[in-house]
C-alpha atoms as a PDB file:
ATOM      1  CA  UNK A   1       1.908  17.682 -49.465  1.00  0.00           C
ATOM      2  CA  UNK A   2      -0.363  14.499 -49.350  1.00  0.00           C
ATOM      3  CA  UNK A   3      -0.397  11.444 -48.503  1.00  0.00           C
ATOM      4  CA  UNK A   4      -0.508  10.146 -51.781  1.00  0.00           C
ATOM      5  CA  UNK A   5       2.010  12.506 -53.018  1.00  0.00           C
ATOM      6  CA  UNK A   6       4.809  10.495 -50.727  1.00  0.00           C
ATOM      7  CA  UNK A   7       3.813   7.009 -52.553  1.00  0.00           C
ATOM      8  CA  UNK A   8       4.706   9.258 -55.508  1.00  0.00           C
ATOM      9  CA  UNK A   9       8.065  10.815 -54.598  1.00  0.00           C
ATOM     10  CA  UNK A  10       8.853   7.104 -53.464  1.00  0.00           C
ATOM     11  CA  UNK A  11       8.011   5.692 -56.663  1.00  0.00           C
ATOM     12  CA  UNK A  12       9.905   8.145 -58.346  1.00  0.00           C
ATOM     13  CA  UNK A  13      12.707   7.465 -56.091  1.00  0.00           C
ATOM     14  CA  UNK A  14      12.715   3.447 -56.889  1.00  0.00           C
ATOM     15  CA  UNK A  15      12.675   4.162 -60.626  1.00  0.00           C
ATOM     16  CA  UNK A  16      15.677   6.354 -60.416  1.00  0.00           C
ATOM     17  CA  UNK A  17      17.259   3.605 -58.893  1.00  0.00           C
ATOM     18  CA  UNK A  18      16.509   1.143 -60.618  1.00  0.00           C
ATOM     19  CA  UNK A  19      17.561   3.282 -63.978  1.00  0.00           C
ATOM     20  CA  UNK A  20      21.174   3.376 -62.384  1.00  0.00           C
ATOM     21  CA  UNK A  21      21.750  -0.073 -61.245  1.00  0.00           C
ATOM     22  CA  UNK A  22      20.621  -0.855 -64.933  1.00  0.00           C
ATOM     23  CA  UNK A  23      23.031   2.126 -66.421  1.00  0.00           C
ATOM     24  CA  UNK A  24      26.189   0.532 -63.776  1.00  0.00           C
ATOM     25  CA  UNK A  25      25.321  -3.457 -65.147  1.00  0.00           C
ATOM     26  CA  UNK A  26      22.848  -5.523 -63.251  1.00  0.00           C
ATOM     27  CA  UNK A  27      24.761  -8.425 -63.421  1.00  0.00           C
ATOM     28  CA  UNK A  28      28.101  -7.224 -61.890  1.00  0.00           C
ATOM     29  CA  UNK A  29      25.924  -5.618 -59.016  1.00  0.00           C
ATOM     30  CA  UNK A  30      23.860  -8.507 -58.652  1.00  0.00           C
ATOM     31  CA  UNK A  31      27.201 -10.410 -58.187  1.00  0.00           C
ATOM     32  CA  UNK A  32      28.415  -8.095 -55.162  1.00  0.00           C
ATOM     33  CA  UNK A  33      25.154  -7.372 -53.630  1.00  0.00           C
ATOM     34  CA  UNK A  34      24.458 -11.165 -53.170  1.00  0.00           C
ATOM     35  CA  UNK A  35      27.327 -11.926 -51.939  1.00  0.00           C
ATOM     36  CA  UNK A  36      26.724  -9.694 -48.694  1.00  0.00           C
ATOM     37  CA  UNK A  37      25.370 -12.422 -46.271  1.00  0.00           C
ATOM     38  CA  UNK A  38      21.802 -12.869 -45.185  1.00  0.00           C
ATOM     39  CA  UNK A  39      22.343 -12.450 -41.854  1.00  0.00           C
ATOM     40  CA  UNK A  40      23.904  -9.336 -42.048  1.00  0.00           C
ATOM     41  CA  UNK A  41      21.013  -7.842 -44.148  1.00  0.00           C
ATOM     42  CA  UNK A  42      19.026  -8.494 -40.716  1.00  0.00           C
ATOM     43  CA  UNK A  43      21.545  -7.535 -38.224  1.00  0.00           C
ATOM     44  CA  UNK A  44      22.007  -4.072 -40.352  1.00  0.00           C
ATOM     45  CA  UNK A  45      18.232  -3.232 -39.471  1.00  0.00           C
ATOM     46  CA  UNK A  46      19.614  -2.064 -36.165  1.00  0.00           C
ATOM     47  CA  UNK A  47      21.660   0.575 -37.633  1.00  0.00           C
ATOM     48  CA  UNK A  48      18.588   2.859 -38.824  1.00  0.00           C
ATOM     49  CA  UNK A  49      16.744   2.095 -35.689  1.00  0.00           C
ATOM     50  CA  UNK A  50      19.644   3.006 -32.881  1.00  0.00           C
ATOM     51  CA  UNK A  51      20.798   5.974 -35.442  1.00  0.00           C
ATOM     52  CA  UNK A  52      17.257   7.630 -35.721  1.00  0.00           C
ATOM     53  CA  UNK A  53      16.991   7.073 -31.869  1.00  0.00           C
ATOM     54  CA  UNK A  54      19.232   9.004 -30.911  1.00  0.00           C
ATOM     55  CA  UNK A  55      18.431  11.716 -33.504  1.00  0.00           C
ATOM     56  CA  UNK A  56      14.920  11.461 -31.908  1.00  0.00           C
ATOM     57  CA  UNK A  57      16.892  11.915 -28.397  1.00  0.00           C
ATOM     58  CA  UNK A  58      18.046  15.115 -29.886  1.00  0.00           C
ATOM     59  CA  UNK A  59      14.884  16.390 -31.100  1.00  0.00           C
ATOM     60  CA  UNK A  60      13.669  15.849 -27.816  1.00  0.00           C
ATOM     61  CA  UNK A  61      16.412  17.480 -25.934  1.00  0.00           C
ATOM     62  CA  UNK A  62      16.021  20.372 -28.161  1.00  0.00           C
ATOM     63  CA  UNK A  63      12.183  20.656 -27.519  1.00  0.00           C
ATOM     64  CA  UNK A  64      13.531  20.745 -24.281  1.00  0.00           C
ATOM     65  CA  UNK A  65      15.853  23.448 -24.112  1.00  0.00           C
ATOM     66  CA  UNK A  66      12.771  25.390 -25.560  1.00  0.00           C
ATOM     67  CA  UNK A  67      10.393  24.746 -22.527  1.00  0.00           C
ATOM     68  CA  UNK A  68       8.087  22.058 -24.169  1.00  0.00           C
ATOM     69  CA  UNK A  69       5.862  19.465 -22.445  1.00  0.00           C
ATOM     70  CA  UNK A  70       6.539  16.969 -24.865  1.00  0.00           C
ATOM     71  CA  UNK A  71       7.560  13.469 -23.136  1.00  0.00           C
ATOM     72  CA  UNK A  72       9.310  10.776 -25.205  1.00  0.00           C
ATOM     73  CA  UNK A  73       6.241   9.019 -26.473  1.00  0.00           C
ATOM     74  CA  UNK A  74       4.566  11.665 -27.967  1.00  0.00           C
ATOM     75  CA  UNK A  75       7.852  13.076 -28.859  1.00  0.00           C
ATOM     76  CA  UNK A  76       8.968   9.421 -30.883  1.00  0.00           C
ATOM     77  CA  UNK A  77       5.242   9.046 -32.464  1.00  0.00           C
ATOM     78  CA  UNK A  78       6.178  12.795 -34.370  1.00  0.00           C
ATOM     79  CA  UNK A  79       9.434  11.948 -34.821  1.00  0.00           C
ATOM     80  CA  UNK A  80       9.167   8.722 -36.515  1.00  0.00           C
ATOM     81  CA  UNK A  81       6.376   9.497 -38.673  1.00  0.00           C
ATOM     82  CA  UNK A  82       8.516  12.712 -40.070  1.00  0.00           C
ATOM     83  CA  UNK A  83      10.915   9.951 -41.791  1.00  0.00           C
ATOM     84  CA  UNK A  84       8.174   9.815 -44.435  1.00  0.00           C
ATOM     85  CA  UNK A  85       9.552  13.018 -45.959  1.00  0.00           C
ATOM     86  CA  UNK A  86      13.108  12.251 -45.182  1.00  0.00           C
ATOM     87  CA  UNK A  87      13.955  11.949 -49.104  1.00  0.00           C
ATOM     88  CA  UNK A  88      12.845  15.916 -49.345  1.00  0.00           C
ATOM     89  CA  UNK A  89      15.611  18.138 -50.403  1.00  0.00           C
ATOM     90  CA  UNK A  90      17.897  19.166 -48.010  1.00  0.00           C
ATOM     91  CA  UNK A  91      15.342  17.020 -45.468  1.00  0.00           C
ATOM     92  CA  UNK A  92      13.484  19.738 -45.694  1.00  0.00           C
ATOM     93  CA  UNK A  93      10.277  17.996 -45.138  1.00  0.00           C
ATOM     94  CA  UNK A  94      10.912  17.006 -41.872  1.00  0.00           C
ATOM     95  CA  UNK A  95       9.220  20.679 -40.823  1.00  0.00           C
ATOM     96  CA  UNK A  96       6.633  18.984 -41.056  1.00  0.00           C
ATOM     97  CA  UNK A  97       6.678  18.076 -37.715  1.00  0.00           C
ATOM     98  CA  UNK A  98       6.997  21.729 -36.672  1.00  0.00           C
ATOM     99  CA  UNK A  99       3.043  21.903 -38.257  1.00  0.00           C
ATOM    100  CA  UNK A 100       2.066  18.780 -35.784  1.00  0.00           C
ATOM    101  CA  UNK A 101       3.707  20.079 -32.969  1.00  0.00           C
ATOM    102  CA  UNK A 102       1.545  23.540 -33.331  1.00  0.00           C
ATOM    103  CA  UNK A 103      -1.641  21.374 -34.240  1.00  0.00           C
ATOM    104  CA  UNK A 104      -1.141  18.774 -31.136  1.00  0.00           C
ATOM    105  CA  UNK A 105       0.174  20.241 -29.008  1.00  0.00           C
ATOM    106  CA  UNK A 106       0.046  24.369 -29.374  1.00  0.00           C
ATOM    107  CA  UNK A 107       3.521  24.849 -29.713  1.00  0.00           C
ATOM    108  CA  UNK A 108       4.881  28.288 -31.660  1.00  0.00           C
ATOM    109  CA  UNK A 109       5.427  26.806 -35.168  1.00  0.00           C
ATOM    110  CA  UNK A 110       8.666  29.209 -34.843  1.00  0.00           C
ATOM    111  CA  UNK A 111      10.027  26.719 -32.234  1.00  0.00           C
ATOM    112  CA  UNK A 112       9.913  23.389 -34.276  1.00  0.00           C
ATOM    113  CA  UNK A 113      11.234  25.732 -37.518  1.00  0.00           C
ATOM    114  CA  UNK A 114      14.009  26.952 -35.263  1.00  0.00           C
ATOM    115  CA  UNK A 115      14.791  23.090 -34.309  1.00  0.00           C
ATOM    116  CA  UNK A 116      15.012  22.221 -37.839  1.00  0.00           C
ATOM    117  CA  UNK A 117      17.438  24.598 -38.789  1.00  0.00           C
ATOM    118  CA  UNK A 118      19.184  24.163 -35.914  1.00  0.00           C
ATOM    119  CA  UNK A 119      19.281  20.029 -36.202  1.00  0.00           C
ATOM    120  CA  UNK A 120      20.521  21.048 -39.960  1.00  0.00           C
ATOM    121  CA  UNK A 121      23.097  23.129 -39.161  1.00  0.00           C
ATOM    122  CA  UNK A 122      25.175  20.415 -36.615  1.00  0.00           C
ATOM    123  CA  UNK A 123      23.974  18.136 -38.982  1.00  0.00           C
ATOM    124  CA  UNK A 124      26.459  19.711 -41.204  1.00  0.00           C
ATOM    125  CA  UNK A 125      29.042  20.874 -38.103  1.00  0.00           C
ATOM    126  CA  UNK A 126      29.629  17.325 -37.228  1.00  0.00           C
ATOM    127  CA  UNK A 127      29.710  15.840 -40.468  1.00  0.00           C
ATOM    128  CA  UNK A 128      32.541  18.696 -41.556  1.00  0.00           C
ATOM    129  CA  UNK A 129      34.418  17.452 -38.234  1.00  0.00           C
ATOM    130  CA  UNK A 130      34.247  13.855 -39.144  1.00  0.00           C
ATOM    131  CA  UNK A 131      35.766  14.434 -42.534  1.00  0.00           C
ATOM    132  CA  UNK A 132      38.462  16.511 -41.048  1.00  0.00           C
ATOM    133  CA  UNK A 133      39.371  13.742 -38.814  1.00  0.00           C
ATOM    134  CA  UNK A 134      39.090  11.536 -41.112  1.00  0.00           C
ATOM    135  CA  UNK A 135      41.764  13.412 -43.399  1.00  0.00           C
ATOM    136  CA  UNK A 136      43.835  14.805 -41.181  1.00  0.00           C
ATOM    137  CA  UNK A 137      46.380  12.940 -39.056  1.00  0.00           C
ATOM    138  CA  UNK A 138      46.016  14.989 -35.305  1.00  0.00           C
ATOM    139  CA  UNK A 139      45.381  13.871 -32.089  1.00  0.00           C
ATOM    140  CA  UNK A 140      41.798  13.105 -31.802  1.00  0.00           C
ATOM    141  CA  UNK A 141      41.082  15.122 -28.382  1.00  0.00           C
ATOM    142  CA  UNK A 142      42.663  18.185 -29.025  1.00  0.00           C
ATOM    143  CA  UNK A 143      42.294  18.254 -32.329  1.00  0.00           C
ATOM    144  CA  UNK A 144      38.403  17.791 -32.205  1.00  0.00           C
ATOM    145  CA  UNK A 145      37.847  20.336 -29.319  1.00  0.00           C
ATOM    146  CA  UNK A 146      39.987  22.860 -31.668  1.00  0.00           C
ATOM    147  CA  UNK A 147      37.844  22.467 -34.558  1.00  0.00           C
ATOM    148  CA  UNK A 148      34.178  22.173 -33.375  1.00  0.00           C
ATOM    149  CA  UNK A 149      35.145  25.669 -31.139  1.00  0.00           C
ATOM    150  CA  UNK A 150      36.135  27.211 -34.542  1.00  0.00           C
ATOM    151  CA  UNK A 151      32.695  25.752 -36.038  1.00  0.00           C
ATOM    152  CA  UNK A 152      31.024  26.841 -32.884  1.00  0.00           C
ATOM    153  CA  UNK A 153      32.492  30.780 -33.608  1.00  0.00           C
ATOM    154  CA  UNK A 154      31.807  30.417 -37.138  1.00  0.00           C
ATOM    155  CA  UNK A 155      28.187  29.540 -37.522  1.00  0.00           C
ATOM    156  CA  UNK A 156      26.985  31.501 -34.424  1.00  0.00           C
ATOM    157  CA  UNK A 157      28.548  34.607 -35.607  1.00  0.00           C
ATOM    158  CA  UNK A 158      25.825  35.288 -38.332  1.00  0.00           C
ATOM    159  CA  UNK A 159      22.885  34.071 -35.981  1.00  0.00           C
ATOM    160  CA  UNK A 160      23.851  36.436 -33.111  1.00  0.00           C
ATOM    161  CA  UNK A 161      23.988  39.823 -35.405  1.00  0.00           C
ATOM    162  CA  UNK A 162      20.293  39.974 -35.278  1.00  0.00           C
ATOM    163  CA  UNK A 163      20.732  43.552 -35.864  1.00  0.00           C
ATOM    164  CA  UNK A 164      21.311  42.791 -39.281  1.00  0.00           C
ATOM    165  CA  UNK A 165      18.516  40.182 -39.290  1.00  0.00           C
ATOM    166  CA  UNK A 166      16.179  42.734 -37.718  1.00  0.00           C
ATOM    167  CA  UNK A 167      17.108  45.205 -40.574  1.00  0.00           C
ATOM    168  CA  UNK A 168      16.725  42.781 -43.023  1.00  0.00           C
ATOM    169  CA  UNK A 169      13.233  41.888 -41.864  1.00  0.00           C
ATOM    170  CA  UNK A 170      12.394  45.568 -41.654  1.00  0.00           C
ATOM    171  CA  UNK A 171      12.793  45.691 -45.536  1.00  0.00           C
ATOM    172  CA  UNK A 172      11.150  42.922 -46.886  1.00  0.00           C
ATOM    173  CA  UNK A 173       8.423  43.255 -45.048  1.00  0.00           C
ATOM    174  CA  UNK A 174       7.091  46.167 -47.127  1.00  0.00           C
ATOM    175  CA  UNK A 175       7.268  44.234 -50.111  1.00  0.00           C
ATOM    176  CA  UNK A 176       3.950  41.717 -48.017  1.00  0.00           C
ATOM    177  CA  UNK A 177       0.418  43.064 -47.374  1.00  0.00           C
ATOM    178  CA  UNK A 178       0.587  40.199 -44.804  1.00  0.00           C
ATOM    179  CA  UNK A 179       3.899  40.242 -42.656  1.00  0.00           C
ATOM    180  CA  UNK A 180       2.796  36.697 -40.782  1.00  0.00           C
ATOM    181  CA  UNK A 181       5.367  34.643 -42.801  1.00  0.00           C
ATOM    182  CA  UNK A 182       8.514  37.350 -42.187  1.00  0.00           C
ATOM    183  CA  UNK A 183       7.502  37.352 -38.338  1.00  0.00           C
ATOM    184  CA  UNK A 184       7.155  33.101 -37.989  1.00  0.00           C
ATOM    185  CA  UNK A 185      10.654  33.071 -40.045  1.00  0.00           C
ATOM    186  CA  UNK A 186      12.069  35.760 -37.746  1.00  0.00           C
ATOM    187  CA  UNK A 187      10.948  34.011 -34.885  1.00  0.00           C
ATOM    188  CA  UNK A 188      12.492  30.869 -36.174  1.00  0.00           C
ATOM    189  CA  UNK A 189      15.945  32.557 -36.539  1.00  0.00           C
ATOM    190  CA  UNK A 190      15.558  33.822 -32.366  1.00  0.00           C
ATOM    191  CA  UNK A 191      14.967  30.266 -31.941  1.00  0.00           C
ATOM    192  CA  UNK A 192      18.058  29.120 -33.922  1.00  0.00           C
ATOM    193  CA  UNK A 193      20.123  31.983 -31.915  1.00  0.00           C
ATOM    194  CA  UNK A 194      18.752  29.964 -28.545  1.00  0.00           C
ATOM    195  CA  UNK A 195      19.601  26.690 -29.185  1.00  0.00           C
ATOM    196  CA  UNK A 196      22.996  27.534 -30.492  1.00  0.00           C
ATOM    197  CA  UNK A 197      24.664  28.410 -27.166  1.00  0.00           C
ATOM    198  CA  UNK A 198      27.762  26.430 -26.671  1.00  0.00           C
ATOM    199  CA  UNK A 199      26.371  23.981 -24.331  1.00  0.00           C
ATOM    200  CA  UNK A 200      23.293  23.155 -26.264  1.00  0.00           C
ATOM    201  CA  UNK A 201      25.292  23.297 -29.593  1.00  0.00           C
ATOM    202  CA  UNK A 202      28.262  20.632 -28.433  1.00  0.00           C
ATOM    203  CA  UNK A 203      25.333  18.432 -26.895  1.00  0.00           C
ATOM    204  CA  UNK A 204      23.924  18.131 -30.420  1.00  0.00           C
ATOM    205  CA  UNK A 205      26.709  17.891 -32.242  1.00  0.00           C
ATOM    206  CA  UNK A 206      27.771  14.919 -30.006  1.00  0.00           C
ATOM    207  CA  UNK A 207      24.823  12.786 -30.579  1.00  0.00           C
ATOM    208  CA  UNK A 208      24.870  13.468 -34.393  1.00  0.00           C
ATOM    209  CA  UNK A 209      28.138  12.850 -35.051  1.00  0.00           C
ATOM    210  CA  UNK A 210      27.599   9.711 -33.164  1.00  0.00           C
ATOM    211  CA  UNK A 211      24.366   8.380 -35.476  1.00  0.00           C
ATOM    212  CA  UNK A 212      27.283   9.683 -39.019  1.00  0.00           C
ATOM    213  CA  UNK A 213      29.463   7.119 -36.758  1.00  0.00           C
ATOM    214  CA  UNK A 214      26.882   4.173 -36.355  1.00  0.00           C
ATOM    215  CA  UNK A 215      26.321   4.351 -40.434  1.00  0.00           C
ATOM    216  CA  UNK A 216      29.616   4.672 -41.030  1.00  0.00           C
ATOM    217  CA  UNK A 217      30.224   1.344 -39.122  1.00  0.00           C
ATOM    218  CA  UNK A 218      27.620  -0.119 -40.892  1.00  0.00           C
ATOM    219  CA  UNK A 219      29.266   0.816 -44.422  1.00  0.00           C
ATOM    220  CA  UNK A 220      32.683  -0.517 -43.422  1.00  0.00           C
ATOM    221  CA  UNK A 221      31.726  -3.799 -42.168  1.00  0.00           C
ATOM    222  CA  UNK A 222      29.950  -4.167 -45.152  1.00  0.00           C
ATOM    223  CA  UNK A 223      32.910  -3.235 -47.229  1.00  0.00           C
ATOM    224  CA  UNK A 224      34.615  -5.862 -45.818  1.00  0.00           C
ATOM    225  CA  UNK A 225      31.988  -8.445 -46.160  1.00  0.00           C
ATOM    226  CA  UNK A 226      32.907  -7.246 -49.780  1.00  0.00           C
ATOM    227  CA  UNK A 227      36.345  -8.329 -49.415  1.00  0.00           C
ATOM    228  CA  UNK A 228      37.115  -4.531 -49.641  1.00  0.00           C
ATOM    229  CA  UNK A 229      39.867  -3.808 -47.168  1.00  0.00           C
ATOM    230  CA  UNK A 230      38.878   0.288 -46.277  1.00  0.00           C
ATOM    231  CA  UNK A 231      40.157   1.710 -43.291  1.00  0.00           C
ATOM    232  CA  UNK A 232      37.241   3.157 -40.931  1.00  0.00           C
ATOM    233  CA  UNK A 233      38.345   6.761 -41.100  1.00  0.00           C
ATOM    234  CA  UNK A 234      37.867   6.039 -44.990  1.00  0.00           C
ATOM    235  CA  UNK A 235      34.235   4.646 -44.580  1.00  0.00           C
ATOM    236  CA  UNK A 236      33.484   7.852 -42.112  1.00  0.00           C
ATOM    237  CA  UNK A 237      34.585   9.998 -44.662  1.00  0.00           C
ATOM    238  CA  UNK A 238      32.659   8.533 -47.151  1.00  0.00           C
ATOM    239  CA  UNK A 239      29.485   8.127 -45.895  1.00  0.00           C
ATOM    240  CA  UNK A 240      29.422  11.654 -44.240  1.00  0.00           C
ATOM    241  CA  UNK A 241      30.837  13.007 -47.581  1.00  0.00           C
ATOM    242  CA  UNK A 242      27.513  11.220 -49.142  1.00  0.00           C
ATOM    243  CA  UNK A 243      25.554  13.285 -46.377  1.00  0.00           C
ATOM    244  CA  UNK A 244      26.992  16.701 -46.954  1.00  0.00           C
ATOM    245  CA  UNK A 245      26.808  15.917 -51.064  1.00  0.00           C
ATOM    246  CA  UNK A 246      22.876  15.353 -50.835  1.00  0.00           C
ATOM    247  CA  UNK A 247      22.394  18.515 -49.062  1.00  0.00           C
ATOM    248  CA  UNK A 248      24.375  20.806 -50.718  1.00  0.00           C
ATOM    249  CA  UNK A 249      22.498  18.898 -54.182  1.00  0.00           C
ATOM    250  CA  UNK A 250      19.023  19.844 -53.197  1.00  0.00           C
ATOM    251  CA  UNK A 251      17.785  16.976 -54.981  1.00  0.00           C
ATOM    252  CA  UNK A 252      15.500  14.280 -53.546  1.00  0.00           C
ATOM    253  CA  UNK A 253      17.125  12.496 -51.180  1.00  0.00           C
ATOM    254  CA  UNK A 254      20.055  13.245 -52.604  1.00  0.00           C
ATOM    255  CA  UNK A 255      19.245  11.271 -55.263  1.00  0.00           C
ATOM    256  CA  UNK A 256      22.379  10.801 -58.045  1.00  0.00           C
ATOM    257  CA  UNK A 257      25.213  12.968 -56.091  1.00  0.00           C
ATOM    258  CA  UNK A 258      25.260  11.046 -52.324  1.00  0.00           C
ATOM    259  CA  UNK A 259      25.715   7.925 -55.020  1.00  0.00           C
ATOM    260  CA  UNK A 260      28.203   9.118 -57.106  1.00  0.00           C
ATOM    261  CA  UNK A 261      30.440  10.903 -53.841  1.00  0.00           C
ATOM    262  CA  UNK A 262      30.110   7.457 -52.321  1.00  0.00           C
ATOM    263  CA  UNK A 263      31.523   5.243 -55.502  1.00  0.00           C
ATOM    264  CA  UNK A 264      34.146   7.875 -56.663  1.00  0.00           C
ATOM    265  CA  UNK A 265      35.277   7.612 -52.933  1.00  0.00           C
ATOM    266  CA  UNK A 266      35.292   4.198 -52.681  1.00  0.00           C
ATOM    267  CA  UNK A 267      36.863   3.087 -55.785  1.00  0.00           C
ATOM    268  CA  UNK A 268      39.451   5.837 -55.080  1.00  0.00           C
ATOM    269  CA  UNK A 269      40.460   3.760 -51.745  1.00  0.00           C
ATOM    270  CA  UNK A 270      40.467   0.377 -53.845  1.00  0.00           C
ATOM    271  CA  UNK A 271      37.165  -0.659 -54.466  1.00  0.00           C
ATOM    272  CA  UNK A 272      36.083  -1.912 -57.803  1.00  0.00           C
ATOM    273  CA  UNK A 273      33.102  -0.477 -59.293  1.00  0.00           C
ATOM    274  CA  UNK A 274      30.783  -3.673 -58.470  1.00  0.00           C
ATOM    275  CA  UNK A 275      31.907  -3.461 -54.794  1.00  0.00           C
ATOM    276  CA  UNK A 276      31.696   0.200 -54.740  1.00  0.00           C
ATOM    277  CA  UNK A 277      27.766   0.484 -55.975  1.00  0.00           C
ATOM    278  CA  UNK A 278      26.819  -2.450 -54.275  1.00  0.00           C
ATOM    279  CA  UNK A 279      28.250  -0.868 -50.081  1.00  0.00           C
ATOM    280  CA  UNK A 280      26.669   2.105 -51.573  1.00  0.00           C
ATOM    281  CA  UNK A 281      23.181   1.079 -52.585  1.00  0.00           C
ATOM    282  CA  UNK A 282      23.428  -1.434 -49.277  1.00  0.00           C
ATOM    283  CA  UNK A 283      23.715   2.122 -47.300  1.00  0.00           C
ATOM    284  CA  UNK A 284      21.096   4.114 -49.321  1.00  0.00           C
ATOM    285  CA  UNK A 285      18.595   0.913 -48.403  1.00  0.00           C
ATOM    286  CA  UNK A 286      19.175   1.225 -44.653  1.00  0.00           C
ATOM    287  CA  UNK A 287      19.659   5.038 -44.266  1.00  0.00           C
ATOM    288  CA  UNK A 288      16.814   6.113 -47.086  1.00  0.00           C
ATOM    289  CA  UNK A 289      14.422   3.439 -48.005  1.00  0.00           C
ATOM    290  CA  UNK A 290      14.052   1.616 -44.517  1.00  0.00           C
ATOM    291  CA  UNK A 291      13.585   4.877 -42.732  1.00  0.00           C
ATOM    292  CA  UNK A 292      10.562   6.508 -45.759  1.00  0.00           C
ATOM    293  CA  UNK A 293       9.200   3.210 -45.092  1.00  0.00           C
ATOM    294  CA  UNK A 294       8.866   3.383 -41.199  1.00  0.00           C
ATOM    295  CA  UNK A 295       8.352   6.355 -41.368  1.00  0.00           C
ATOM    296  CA  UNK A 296       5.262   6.140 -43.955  1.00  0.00           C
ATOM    297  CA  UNK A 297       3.674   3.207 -41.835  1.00  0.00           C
ATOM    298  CA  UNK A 298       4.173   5.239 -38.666  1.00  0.00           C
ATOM    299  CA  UNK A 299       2.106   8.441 -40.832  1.00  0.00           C
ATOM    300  CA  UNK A 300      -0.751   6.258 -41.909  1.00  0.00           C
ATOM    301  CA  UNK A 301      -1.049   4.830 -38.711  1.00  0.00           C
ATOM    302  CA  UNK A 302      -1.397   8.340 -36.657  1.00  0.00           C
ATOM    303  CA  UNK A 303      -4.529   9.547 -38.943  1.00  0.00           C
ATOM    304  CA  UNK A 304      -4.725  12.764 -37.139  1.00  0.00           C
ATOM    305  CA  UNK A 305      -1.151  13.575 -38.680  1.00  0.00           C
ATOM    306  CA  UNK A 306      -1.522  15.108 -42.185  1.00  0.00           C
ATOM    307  CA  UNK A 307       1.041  16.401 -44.383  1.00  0.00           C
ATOM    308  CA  UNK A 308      -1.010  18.829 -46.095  1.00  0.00           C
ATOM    309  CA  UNK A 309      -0.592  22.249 -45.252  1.00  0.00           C
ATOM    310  CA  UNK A 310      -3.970  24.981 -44.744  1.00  0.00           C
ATOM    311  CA  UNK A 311      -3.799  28.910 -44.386  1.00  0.00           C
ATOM    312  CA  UNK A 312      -4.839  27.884 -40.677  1.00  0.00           C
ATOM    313  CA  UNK A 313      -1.407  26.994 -40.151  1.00  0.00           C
ATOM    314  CA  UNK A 314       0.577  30.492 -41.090  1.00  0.00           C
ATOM    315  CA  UNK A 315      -2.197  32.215 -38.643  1.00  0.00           C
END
């Protein structure tokens, strides 16, 4: 993908959203939107910035764990500038950084692959533990522990059979003249299987569930700056019900189903529909279109990062 291919996805993005807000009634959005305070439209800028650092602290812990000599600095530049694509389905895109890792710095392509997967997959752990606790009346401690070493069992199961994997690899690759791509994935997959060992795994899961937490702060504050009294475990659910929703969509950022999880959601815990689309769009702004944006600036800045992809790189 190019450069100018982002500006596109963004504009397509905007015009989506604007179609909506028009569809929902401008005016009864406009009233709710505007009556957020100024100041906290500043003060919420901190949100994306402390949530995306310590998803960049993971990212480098993970590159880590893997034997890289990537400090912070370098580590943050790569990071930041792979928000550009965060909008790609399933963030997909942000494997991108997997390419400038191998370009920059000579590190396997497999590795930064492998992190991706692996950043997806607690992505989804700890947002699926969130929404428990935020449905289920246990104690926290015990209840937590229980439930992310289920999780743990679960999702490692799969990724430690690599005789199955192996097998599986064995087959397809008769159906390639070239097996490059079936090695890199398979690779990839022995990279997943090291980063999910119970240490590394709970570490991760930790500091995501704690950037779901920021944004869900940020949502319920701004729910009650809406005069919307939601309880926090209600805002936690909803926003990491938005997260899970784009994923399992596949669509653009998660364009259309994070918005309507987030409204049904809230209205069903006593929003109205103005106040409801209006938290919700707030949240898209600070966790979508603030990131793309830094993220873009940070990509046009760094002109020896490119998003398009050569034959060098599959080598």
């Amino acid at each position: 993908m190019k450069k100018d291919n982002v500006f596109q996805l963004i504009l397509i993005t905007i015009v989506i959203y604007s179609i909506i807000i028009l569809f929902i009634g401008l005016l009864e959005v406009k009233d709710s939107i505007f009556s957020i305070p100024y100041s906290w439209w500043f003060y919420s800028l901190s949100f994306p910035i402390l949530s995306h650092f310590i998803l960049n602290i993971r990212w480098l812990y993970l590159l880590q764990i893997l034997h890289t000599r990537v400090n912070l600095l370098s580590c943050s530049k790569l990071y930041i500038a792979g928000l550009s694509l965060i909008s790609a389905p399933a963030r997909s895109g942000e494997a991108i950084r997997a390419i400038w890792l191998n370009r920059l710095y000579r590190i396997p392509m497999s590795h930064g692959i492998g992190i991706t997967i692996s950043e997806r997959i607690t992505d989804l752990s700890s947002a699926l533990l969130l929404i428990l606790w935020s449905i289920l009346n246990l104690d926290t401690f015990f209840y937590s522990l229980f439930i992310l070493s289920f999780l743990l069992y679960i999702i490692t199961l799969p990724i430690t059979k690599f005789t199955i994997i192996k097998r599986i690899q064995n087959k397809i690759k008769y159906y390639f003249i070239d097996n490059r791509l079936t090695s890199k994935l398979y690779s990839a997959l022995l990279t997943v299987k090291e980063l999910n060992n119970p240490k590394v795994f709970i570490a991760s899961n930790v500091l995501c569930a704690t950037a779901w937490l920021l944004e869900s702060f940020l949502l319920f504050i701004t729910f009650h700056l809406l005069n919307v009294d939601l309880a926090f475990k209600h805002a936690t659910l909803i926003r990491t019900a938005m997260g899970i929703g784009g994923v399992i969509s596949f669509l653009p950022g998660g364009l259309l189903t994070s918005e309507t999880t987030s409204i049904a959601l809230s209205i069903a815990y006593g929003a109205g529909k103005g106040e409801a689309f209006a938290a919700t769009l707030f949240l898209r702004i600070y966790t979508l279109f603030i990131p793309t944006i830094i993220g873009l600036i940070a990509l046009f800045k760094n002109k020896n990062l490119d998003t398009s992809l050569s034959k060098n790189d599959f080598t």
